[in-house]
Structure formats: C-alpha cells, structure tokens
Protein backbone atom coordinates (compact mmCIF):
# COMPACT_ATOMS: atom_id res chain seq x y z
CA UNK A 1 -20.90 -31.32 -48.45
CA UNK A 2 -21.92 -31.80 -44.63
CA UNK A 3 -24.51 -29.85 -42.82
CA UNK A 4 -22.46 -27.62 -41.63
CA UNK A 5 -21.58 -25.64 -44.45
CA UNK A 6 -24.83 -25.72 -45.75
CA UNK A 7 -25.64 -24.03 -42.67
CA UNK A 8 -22.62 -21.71 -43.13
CA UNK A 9 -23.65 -20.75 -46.57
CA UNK A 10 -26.91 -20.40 -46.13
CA UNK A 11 -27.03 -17.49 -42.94
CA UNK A 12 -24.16 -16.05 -45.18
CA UNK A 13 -26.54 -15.60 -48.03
CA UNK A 14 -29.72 -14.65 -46.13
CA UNK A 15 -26.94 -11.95 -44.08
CA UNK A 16 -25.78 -10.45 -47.44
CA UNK A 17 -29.50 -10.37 -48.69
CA UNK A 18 -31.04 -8.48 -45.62
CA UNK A 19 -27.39 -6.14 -45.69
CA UNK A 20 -28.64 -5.46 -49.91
CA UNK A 21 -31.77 -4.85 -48.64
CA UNK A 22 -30.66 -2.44 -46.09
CA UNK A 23 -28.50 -0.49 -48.58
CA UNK A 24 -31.46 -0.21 -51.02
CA UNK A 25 -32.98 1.41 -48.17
CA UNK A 26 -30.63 3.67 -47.99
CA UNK A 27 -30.12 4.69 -51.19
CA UNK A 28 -34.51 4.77 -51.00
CA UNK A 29 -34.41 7.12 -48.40
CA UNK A 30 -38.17 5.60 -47.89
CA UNK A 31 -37.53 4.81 -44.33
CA UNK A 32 -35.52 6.05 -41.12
CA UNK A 33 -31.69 6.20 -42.28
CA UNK A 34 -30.65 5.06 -38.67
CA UNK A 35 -33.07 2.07 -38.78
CA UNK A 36 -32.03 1.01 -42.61
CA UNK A 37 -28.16 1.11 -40.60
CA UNK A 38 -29.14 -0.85 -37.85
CA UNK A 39 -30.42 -3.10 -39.85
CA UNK A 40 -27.15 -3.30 -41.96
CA UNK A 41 -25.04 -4.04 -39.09
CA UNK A 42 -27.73 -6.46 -38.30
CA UNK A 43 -27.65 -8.15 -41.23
CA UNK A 44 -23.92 -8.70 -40.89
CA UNK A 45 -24.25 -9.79 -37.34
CA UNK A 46 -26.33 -12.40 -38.17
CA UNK A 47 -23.07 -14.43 -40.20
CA UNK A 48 -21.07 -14.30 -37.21
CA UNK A 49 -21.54 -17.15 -35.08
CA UNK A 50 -22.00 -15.67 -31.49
CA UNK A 51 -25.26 -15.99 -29.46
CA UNK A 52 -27.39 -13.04 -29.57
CA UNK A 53 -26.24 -11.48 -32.74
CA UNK A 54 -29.91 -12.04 -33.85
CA UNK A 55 -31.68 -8.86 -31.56
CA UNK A 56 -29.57 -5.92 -33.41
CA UNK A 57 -31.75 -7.71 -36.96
CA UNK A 58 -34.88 -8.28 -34.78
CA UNK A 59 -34.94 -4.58 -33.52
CA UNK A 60 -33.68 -3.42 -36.62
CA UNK A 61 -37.05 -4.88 -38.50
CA UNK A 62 -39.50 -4.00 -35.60
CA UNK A 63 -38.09 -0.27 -35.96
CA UNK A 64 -39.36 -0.93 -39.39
CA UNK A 65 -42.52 -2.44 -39.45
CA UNK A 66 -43.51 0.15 -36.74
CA UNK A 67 -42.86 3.02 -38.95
CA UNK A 68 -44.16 1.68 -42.55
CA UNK A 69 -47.68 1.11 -39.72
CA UNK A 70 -47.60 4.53 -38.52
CA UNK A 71 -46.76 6.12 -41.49
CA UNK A 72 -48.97 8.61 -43.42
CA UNK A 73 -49.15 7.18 -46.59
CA UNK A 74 -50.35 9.50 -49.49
CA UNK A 75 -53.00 9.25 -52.04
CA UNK A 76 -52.85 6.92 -55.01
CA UNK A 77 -51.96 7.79 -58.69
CA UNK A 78 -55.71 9.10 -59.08
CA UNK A 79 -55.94 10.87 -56.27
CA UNK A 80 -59.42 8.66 -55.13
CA UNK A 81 -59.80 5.83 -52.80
CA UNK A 82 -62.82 3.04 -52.05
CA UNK A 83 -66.04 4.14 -53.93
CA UNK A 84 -65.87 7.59 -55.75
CA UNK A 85 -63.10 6.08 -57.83
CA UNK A 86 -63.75 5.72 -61.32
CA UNK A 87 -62.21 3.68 -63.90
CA UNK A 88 -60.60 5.24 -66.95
CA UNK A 89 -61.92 4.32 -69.72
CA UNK A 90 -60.65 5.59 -73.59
C-alpha cells in the first residue's frame, strides 16, 4: 500500500462519514434542512480531488455551529436549571 491510497481511502471515509452525518440530520430535522444539504454535497465534495471543494463543507459547518449558538434551547427534563434544582431522591 503507498501513501497515496491511504490518502484516497481515508478523505473517502471521513466524506461518507460527514455525508451519514448529514443525512441523520435530515432525517433529525434538529437543524436547518438546507444547511444539513449543503453539508451533504459538501461532504461528497470533499472525495473529489479538485482545489476548493473544501469551502461548500467549511460553510456548510459554520451555517451549523452558528445556529446550534443562537438557538433557543429549552428547559431540561426537570424543568430547573443552576441552584433551585433538586435531586430526586426515592
């Protein structure tokens, strides 16, 4: 095995992971469905071997981790946060 396909194999694998990802996303419907695409097509950029097919990814997950930041996240499962929660205790 030379370098190469090492190379080759391993930006295939890490292309199919973040395209997985991107599809449990998706299917999630947790975040924007036209930045969980963008991210797909990133993903599959990424294996072909042409400069620049890294920004589509790169925007892709910036689009991403702007809107998990800004999002409005609800309460937890008891419904308290910081001091006034209490343990449960049976």
């Amino acid at each position: 095995m030379s370098l190469a396909f090492g190379f080759i194999l391993s930006t295939t694998a890490v292309g199919l992971s973040w395209a997985l990802f991107g599809v449990a996303m998706l299917r999630a419907r947790v975040y924007p469905r036209v930045a969980a695409i963008l991210l797909i097509i990133g993903a599959l950029l990424v294996i072909v071997p042409l400069p620049a097919t890294g920004f589509v990814i790169d925007a892709a997950l910036i689009w991403l981790g702007v809107n998990a930041l800004r999002a409005e996240g609800g309460a937890p499962a008891t419904g308290q946060v910081g001091a006034e929660a209490q343990p449960r205790v049976q």
